[in-house]
N, C-alpha and C. Protein backbone atom coordinates (compact mmCIF):
# COMPACT_ATOMS: atom_id res chain seq x y z
N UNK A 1 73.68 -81.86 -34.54
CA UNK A 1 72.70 -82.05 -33.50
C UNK A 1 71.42 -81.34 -33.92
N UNK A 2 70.44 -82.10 -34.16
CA UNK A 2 68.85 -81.51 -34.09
C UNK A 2 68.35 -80.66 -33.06
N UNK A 3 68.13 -79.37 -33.41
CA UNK A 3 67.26 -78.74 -32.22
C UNK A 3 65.78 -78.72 -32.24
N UNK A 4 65.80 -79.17 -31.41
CA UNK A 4 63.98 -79.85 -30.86
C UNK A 4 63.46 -78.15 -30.63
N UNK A 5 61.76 -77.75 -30.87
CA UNK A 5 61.21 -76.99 -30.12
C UNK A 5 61.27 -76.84 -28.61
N UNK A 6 61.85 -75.86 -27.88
CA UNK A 6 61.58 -75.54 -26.33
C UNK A 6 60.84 -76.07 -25.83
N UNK A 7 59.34 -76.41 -26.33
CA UNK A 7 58.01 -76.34 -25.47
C UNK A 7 57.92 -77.75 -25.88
N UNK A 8 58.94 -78.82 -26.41
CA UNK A 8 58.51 -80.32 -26.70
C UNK A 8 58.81 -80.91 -24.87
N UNK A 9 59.15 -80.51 -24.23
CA UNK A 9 59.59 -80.64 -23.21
C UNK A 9 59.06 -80.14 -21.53
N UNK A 10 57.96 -80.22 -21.09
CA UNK A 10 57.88 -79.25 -19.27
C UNK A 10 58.59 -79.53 -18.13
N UNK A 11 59.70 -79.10 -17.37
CA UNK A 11 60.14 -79.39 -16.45
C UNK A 11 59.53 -78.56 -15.17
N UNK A 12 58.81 -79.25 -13.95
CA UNK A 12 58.58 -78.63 -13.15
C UNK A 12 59.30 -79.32 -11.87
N UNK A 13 60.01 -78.89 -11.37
CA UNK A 13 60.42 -79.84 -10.35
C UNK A 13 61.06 -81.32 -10.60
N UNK A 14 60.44 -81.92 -10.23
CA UNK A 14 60.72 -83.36 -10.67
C UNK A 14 59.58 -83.99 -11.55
N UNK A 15 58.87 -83.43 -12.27
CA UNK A 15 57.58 -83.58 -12.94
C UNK A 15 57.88 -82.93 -14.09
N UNK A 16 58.09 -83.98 -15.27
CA UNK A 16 58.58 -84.30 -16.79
C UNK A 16 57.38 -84.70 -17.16
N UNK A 17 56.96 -83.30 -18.28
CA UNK A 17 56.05 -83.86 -19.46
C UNK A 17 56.31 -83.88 -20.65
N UNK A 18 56.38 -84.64 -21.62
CA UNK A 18 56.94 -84.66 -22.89
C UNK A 18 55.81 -84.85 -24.15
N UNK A 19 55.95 -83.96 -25.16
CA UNK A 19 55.09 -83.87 -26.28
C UNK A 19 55.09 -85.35 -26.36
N UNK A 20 53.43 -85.35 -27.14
CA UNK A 20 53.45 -86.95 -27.16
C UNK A 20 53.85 -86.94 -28.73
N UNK A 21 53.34 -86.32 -29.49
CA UNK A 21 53.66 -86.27 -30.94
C UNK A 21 55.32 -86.46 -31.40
N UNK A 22 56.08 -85.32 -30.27
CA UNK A 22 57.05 -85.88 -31.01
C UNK A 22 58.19 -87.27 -30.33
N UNK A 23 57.38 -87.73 -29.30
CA UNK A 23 58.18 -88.92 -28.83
C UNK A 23 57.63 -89.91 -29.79
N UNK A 24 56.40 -90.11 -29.75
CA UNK A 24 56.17 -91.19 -30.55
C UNK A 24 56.47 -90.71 -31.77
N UNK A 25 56.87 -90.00 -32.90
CA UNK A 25 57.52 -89.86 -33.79
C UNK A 25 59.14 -90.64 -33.79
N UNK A 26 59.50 -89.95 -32.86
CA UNK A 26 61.32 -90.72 -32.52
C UNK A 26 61.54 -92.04 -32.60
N UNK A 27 60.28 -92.54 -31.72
CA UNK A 27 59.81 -94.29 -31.31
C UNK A 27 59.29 -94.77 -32.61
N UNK A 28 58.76 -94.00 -33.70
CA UNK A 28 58.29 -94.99 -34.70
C UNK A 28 57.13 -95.64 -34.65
N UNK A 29 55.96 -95.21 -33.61
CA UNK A 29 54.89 -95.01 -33.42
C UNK A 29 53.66 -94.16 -33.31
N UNK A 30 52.52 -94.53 -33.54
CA UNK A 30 51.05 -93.68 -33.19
C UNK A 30 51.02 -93.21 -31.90
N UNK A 31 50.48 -92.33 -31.79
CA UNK A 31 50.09 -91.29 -30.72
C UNK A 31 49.69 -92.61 -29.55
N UNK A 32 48.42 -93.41 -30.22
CA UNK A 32 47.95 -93.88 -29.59
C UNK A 32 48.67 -95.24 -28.99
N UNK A 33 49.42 -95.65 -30.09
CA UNK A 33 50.25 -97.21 -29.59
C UNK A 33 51.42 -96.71 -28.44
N UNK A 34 51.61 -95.47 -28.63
CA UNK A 34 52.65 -94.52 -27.69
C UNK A 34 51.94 -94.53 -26.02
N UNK A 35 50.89 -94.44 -25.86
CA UNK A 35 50.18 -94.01 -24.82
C UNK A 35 50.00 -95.71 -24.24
N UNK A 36 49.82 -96.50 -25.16
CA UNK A 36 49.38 -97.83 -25.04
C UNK A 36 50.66 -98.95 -24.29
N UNK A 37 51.81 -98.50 -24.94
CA UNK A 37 53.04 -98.69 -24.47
C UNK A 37 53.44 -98.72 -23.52
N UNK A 38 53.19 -97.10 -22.99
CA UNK A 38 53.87 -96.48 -21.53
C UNK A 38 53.01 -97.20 -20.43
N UNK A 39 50.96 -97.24 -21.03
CA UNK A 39 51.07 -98.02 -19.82
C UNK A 39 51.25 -99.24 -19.77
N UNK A 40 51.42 -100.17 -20.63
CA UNK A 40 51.82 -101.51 -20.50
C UNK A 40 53.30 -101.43 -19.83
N UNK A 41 53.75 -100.55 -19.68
CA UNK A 41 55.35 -100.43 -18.66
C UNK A 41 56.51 -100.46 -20.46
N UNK A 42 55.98 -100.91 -21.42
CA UNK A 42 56.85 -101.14 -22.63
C UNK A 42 57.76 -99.97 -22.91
N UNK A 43 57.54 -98.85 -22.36
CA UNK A 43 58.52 -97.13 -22.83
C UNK A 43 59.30 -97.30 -21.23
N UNK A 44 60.53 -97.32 -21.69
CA UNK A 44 61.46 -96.88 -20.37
C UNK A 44 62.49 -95.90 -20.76
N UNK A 45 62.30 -95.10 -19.47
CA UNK A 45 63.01 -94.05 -19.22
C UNK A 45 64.38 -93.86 -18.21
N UNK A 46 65.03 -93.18 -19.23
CA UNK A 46 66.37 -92.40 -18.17
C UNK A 46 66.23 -90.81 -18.14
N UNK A 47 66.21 -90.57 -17.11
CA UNK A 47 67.08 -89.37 -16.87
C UNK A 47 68.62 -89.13 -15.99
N UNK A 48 68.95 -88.73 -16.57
CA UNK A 48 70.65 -87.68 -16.35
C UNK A 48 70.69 -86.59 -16.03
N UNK A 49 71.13 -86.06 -14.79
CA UNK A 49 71.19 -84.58 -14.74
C UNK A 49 72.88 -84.68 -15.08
N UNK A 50 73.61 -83.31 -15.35
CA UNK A 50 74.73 -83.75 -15.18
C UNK A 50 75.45 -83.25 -14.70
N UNK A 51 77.00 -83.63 -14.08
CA UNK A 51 77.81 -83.35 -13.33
C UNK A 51 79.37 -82.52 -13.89
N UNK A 52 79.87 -81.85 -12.93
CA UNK A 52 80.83 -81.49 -13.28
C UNK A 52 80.71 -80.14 -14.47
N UNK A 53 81.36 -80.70 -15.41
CA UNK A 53 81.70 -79.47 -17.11
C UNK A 53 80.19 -79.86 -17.50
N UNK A 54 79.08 -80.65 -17.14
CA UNK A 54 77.84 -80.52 -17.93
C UNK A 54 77.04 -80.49 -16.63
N UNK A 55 77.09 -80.09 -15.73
CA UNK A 55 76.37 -79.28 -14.50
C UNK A 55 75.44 -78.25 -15.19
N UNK A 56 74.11 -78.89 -15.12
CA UNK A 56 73.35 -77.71 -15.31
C UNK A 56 72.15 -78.38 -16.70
N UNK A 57 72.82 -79.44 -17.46
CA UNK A 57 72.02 -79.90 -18.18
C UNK A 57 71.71 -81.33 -17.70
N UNK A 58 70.94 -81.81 -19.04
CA UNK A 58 69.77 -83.04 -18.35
C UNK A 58 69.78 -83.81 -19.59
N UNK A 59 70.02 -85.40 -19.66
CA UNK A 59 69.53 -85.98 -21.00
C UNK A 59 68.61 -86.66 -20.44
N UNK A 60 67.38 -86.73 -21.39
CA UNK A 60 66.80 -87.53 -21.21
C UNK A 60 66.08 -88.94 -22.23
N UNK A 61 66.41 -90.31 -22.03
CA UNK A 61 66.28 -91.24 -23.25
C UNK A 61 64.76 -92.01 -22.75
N UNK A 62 65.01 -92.20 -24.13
CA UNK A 62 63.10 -92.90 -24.32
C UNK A 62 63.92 -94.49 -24.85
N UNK A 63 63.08 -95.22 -24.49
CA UNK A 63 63.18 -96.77 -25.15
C UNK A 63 62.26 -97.06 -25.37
N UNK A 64 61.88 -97.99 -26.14
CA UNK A 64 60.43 -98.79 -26.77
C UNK A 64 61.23 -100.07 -27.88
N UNK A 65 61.03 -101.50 -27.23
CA UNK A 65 61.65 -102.52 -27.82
C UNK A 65 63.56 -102.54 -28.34
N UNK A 66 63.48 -101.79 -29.66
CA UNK A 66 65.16 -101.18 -30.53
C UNK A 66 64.98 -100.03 -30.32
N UNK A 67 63.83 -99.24 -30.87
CA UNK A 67 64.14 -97.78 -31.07
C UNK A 67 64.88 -97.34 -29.38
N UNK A 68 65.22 -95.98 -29.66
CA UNK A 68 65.76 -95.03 -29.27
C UNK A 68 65.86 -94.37 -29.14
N UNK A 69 65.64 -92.65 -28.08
CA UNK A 69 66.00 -91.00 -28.33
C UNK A 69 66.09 -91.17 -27.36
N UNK A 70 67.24 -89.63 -27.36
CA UNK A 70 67.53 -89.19 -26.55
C UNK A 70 67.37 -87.17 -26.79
N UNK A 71 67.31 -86.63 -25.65
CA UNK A 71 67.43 -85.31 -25.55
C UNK A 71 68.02 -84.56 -24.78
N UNK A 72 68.85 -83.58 -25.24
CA UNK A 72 69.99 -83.10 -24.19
C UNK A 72 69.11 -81.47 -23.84
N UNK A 73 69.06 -81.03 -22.55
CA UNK A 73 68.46 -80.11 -22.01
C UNK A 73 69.52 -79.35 -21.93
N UNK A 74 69.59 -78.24 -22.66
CA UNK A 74 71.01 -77.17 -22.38
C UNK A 74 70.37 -76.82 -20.91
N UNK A 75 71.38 -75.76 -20.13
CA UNK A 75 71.03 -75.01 -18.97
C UNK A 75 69.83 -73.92 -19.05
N UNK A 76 70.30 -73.51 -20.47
CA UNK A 76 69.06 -72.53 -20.90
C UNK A 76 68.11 -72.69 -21.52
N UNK A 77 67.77 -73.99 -21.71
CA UNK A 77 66.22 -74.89 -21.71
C UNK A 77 66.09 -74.94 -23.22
N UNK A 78 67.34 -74.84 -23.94
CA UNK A 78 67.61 -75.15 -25.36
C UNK A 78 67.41 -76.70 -25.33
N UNK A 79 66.87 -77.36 -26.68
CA UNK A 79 66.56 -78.60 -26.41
C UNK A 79 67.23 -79.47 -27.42
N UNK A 80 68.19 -80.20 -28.02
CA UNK A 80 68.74 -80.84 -28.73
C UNK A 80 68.07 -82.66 -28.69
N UNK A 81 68.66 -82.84 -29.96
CA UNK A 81 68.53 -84.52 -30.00
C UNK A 81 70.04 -85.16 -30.03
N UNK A 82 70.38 -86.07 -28.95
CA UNK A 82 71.26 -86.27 -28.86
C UNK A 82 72.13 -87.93 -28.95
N UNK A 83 72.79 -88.12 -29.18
CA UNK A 83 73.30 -89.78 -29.24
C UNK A 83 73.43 -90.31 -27.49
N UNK A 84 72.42 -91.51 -27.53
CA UNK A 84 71.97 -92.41 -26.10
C UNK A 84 73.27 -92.83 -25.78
N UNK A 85 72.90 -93.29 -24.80
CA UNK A 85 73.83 -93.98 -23.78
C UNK A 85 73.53 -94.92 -24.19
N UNK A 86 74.44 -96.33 -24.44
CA UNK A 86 74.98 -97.79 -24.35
C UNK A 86 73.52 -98.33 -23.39
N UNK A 87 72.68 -99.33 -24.03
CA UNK A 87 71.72 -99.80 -22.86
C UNK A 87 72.14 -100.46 -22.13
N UNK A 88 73.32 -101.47 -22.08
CA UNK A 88 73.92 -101.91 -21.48
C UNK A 88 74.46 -100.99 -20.23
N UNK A 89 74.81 -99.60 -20.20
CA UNK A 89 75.71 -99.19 -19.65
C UNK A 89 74.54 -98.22 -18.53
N UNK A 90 73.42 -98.39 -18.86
CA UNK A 90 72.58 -97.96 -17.33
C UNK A 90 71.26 -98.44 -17.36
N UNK A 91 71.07 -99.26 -15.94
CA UNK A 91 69.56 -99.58 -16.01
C UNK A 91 68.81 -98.30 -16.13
N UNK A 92 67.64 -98.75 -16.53
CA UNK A 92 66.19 -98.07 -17.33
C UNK A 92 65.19 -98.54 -16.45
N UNK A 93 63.90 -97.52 -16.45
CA UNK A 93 62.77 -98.67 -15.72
C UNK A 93 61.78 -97.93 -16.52
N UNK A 94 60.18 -98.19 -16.23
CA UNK A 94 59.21 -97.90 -16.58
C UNK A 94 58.71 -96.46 -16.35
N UNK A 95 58.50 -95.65 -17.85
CA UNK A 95 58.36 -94.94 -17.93
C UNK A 95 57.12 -93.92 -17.06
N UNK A 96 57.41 -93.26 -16.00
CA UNK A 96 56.79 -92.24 -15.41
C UNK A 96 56.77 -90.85 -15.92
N UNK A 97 56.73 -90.56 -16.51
CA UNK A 97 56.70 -89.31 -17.51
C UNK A 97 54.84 -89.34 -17.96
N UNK A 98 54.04 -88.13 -17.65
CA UNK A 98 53.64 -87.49 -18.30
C UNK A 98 53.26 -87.08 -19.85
N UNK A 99 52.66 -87.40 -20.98
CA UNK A 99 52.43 -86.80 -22.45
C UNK A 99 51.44 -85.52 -22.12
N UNK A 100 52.19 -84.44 -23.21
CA UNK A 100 51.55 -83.57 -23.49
C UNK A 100 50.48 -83.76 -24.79
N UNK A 101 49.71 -83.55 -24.54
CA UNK A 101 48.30 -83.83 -25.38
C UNK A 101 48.57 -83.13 -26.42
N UNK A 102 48.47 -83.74 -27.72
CA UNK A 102 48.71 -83.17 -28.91
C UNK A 102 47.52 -82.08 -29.46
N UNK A 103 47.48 -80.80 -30.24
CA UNK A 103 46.81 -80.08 -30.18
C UNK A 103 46.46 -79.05 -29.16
């Protein structure tokens, strides 16, 4: 499992901001075709909090066309890259997430 930087990630509440550099890296895109994407509705998002024995963490997956990431939020705001969920196996919608401005 890849550990992502802490700070690729802001959770405030229910208000998710995510480095833009390194999503659109994952996605296989420019900063800018990244930004261009989300608002054309083309980046969809899941989030997972989770239940039970993973109470306390959070995945969260990016889509754009094939590509794919995902990121698992330990409890202690450790940040991993992690293997997605089946797209088949949960609707997705249009990405509401926030980019953190590169630089």
């Amino acid at each position: 499992m890849t550990t992502l930087p802490i700070d690729s990630i802001e959770i405030n509440d229910d208000d998710i901001v995510v480095n833009a550099e390194l999503l659109a890296t994952c996605l296989d895109l420019s900063v800018a075709s990244l930004r261009s994407a989300m608002s054309a509705g083309d980046v969809r998002t899941l989030v997972e909090n989770g239940e039970g024995e993973d109470l306390g963490r959070m995945r969260l997956t990016f889509r754009y066309k094939e590509m794919q990431f995902s990121i698992l939020r330990e409890p202690d705001g450790q940040l991993h890259e992690t293997r997605s969920p089946s797209p088949e196996l949960r609707s997705i919608r249009p990405s509401i997430m926030k980019l953190i401005e590169p630089g």
